[in-house]
PDB file of N, CA and C in Angstrom:
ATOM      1  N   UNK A   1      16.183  -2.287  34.480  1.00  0.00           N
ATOM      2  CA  UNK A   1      14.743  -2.364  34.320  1.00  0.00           C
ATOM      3  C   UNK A   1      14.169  -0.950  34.327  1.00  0.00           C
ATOM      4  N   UNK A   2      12.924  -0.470  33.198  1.00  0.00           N
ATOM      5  CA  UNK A   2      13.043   0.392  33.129  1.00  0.00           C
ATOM      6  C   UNK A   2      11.490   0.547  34.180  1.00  0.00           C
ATOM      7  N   UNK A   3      11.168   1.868  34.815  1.00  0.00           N
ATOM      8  CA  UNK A   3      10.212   2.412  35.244  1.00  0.00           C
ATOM      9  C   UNK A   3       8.501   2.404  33.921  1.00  0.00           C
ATOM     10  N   UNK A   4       7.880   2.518  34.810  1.00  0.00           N
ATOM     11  CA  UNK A   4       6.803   1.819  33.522  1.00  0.00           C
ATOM     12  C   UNK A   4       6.265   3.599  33.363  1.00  0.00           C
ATOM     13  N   UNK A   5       6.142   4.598  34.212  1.00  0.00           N
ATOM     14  CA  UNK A   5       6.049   6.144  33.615  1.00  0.00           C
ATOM     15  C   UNK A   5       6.999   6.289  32.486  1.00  0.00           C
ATOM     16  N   UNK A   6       8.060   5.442  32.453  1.00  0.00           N
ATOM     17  CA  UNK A   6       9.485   5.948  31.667  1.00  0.00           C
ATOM     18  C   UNK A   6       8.764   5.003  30.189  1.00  0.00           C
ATOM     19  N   UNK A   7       8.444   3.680  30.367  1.00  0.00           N
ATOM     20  CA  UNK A   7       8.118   3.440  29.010  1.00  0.00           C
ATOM     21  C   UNK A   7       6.860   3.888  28.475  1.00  0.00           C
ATOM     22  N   UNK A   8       5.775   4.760  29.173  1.00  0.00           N
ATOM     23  CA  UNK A   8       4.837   5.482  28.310  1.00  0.00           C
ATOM     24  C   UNK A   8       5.208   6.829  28.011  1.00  0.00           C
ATOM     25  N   UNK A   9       6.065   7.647  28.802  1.00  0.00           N
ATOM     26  CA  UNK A   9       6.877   8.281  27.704  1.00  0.00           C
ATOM     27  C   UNK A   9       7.299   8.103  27.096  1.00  0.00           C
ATOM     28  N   UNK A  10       7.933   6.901  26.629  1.00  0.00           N
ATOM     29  CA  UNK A  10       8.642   6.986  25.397  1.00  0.00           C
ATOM     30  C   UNK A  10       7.415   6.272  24.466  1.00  0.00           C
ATOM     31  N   UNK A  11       6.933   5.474  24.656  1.00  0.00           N
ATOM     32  CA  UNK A  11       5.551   5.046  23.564  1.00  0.00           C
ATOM     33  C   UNK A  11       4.979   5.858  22.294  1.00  0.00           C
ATOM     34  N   UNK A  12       4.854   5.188  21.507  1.00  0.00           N
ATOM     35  CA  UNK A  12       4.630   5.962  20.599  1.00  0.00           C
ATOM     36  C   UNK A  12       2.715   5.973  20.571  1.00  0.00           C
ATOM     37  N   UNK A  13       2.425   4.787  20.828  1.00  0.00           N
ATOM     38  CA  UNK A  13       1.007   4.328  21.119  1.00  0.00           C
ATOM     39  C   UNK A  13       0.843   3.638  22.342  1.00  0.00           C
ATOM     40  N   UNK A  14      -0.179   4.382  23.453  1.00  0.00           N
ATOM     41  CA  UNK A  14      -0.911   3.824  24.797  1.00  0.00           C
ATOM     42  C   UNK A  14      -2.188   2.882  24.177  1.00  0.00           C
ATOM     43  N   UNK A  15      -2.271   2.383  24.930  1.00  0.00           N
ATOM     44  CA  UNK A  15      -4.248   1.581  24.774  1.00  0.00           C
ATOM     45  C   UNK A  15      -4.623   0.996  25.859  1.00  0.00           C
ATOM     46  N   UNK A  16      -5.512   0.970  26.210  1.00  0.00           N
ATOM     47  CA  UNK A  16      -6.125   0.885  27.491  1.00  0.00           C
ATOM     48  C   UNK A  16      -7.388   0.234  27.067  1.00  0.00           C
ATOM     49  N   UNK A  17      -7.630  -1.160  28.189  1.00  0.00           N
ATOM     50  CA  UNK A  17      -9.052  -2.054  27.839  1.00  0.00           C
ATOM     51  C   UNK A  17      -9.651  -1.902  29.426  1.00  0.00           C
ATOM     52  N   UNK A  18     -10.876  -1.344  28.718  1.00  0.00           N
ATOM     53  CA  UNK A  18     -11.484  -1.034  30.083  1.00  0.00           C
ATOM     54  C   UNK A  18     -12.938  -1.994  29.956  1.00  0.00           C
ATOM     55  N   UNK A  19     -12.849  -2.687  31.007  1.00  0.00           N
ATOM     56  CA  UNK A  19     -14.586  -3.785  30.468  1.00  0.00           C
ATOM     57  C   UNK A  19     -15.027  -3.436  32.125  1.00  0.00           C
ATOM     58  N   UNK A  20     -16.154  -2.590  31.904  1.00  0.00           N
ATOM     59  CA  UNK A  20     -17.013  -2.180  33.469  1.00  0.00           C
ATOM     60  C   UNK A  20     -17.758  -3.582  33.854  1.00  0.00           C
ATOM     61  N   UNK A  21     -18.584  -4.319  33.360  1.00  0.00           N
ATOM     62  CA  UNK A  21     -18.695  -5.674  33.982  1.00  0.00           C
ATOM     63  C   UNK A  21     -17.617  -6.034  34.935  1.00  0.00           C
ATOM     64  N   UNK A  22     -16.484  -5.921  34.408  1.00  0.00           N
ATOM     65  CA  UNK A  22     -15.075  -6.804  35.245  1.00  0.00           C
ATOM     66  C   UNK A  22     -15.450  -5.959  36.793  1.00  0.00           C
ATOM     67  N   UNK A  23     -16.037  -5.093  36.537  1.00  0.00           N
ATOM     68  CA  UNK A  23     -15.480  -4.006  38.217  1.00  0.00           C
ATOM     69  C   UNK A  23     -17.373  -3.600  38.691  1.00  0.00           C
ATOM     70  N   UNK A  24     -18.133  -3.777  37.719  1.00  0.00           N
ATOM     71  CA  UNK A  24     -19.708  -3.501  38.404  1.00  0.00           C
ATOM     72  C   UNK A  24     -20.457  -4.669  37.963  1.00  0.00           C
ATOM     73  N   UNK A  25     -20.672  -5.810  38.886  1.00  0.00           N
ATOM     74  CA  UNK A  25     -21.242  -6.873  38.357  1.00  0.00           C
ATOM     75  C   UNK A  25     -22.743  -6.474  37.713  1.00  0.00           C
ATOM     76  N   UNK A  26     -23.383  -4.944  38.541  1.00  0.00           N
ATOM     77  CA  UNK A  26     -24.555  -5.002  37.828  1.00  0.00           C
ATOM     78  C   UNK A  26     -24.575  -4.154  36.635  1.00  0.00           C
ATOM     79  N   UNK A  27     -23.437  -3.858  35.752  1.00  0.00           N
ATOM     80  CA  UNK A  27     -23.348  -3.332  34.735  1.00  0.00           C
ATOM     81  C   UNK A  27     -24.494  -3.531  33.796  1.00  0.00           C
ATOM     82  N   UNK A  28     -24.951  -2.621  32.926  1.00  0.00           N
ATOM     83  CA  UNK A  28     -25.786  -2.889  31.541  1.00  0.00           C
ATOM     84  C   UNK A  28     -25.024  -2.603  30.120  1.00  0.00           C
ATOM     85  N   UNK A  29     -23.823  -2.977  30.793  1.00  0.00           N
ATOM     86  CA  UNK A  29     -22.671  -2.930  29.446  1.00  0.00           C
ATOM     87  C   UNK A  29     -21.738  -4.583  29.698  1.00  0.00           C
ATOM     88  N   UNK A  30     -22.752  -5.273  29.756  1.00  0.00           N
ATOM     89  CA  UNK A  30     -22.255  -6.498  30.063  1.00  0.00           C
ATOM     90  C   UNK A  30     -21.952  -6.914  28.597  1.00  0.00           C
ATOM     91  N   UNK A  31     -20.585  -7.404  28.573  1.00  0.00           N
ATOM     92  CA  UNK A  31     -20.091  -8.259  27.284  1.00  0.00           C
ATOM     93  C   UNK A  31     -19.440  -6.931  26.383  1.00  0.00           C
ATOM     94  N   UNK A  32     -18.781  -5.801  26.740  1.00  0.00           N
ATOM     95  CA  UNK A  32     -19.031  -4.493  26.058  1.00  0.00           C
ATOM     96  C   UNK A  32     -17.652  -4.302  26.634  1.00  0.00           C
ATOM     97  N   UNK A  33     -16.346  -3.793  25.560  1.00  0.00           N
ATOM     98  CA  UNK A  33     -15.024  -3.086  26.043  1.00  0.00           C
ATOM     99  C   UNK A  33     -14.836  -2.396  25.426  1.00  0.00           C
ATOM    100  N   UNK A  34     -14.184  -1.070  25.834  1.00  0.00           N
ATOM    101  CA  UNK A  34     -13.455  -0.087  25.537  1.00  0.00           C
ATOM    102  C   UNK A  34     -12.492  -0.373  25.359  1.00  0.00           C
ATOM    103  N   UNK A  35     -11.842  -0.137  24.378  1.00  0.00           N
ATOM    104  CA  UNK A  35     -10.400   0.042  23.989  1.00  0.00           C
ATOM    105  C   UNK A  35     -10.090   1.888  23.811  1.00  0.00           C
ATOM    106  N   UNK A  36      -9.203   2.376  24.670  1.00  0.00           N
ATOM    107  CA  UNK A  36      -9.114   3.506  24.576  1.00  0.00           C
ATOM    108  C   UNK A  36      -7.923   3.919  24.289  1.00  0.00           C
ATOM    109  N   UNK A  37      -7.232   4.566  23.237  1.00  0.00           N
ATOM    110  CA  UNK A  37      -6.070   5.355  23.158  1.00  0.00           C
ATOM    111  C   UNK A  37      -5.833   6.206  23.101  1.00  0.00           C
ATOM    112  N   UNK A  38      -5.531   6.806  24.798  1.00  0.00           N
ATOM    113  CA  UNK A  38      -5.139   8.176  25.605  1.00  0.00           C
ATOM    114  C   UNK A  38      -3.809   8.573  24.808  1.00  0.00           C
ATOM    115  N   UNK A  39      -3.519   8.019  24.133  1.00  0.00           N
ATOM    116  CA  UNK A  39      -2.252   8.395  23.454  1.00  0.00           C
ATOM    117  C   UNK A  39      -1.627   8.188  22.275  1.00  0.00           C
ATOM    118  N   UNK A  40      -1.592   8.901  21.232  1.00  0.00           N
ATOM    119  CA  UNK A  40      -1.163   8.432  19.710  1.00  0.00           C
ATOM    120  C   UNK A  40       0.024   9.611  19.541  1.00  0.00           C
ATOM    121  N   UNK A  41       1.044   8.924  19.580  1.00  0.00           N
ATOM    122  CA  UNK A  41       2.077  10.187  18.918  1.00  0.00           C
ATOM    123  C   UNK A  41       1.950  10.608  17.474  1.00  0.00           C
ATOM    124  N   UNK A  42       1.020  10.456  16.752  1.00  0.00           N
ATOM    125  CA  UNK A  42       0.847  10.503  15.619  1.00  0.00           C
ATOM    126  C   UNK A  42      -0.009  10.609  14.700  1.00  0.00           C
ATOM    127  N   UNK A  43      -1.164  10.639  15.415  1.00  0.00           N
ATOM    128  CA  UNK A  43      -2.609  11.095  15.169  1.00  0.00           C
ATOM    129  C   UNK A  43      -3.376  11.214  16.205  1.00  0.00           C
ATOM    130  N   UNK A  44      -4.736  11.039  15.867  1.00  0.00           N
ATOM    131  CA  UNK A  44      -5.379  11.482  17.216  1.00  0.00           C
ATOM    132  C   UNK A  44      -5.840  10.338  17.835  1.00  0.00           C
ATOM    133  N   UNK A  45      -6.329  10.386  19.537  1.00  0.00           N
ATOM    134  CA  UNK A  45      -7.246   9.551  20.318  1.00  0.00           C
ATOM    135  C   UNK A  45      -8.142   9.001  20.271  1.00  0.00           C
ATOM    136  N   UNK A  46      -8.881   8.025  20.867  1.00  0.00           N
ATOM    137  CA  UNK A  46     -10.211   7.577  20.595  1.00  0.00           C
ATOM    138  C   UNK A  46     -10.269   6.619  21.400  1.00  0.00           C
ATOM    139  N   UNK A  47     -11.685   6.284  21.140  1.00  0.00           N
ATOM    140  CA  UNK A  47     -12.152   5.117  22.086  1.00  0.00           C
ATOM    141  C   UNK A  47     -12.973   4.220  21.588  1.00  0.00           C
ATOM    142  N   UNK A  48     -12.954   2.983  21.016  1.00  0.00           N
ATOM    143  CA  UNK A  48     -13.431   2.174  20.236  1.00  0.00           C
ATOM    144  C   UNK A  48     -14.383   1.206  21.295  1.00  0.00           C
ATOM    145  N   UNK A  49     -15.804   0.639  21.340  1.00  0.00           N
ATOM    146  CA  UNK A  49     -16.586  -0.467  21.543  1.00  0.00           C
ATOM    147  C   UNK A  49     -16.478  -1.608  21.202  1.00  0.00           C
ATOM    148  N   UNK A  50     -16.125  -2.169  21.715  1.00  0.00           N
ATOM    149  CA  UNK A  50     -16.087  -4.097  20.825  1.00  0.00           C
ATOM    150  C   UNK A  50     -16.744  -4.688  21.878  1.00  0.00           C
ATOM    151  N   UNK A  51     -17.119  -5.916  21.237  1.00  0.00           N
ATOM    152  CA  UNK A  51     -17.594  -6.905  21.906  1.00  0.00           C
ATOM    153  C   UNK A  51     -16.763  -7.606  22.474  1.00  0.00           C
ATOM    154  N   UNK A  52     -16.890  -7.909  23.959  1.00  0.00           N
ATOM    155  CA  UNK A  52     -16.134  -8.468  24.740  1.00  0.00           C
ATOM    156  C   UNK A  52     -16.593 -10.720  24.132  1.00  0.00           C
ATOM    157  N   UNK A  53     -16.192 -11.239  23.912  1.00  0.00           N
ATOM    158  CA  UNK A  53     -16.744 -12.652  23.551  1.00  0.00           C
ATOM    159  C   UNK A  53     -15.700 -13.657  24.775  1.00  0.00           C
ATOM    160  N   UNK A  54     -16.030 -13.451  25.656  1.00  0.00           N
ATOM    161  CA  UNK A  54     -14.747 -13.876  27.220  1.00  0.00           C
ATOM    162  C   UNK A  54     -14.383 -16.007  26.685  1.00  0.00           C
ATOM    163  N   UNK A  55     -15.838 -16.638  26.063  1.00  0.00           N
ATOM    164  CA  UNK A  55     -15.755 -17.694  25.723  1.00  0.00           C
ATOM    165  C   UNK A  55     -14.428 -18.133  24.919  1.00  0.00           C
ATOM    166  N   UNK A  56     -13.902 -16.985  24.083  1.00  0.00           N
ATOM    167  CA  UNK A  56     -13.165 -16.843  23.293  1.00  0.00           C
ATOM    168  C   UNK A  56     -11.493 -16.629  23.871  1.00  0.00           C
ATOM    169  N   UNK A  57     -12.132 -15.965  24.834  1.00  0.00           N
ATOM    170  CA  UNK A  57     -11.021 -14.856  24.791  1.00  0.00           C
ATOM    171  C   UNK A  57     -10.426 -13.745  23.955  1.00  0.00           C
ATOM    172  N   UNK A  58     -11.277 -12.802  23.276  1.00  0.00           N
ATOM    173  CA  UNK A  58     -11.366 -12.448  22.301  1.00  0.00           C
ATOM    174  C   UNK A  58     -12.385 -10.896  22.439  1.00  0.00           C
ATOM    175  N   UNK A  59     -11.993  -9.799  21.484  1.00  0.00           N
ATOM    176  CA  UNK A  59     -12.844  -8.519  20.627  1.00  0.00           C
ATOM    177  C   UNK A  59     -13.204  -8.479  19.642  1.00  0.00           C
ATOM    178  N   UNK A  60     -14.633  -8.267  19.210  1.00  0.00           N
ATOM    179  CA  UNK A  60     -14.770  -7.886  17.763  1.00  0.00           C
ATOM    180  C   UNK A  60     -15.734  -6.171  18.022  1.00  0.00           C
ATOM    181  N   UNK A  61     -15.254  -6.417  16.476  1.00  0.00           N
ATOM    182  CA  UNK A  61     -15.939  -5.066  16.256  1.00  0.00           C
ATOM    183  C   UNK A  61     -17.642  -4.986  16.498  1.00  0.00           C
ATOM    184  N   UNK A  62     -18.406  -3.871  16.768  1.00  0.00           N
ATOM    185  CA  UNK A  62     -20.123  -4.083  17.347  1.00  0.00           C
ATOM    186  C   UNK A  62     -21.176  -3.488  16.015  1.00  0.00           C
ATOM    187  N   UNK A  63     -19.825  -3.174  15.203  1.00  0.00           N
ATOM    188  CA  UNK A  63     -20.411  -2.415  14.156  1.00  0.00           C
ATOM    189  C   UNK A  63     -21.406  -3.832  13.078  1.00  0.00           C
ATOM    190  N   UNK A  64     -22.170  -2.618  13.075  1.00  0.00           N
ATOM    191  CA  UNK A  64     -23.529  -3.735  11.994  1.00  0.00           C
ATOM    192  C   UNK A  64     -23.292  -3.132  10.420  1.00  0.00           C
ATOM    193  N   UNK A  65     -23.175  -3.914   9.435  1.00  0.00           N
ATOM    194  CA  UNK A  65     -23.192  -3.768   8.185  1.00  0.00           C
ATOM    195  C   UNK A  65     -24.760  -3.378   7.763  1.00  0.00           C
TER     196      UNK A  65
END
């Protein structure tokens, strides 16, 4: 079994879902996640907004056409 430091070194892509509601009930980013990737072996980082839809279980994008 491998160490979990050992499999994000070797990763080629990290991502990380961070939803502040889950941890500050009085958030004003209620329904709102970060998806963040601290790590791309292959291009660069970022941190994307989606809509959290929990009914679902589910992300979409927040972007408006």
């Amino acid at each position: 079994m491998r160490d979990s430091d050992a499999l994000e070194d070797n990763a080629d892509l990290d991502i990380v879902l961070h939803r502040e509601d889950a941890y500050e009930k009085d958030s004003p980013r209620v329904g709102e996640a970060d998806l963040i990737v601290p790590k791309h072996r292959y291009d660069s980082t970022a941190t994307l907004t989606t809509a959290h839809q929990g009914m679902y279980g589910r992300f979409v994008d927040m972007a408006r056409d």
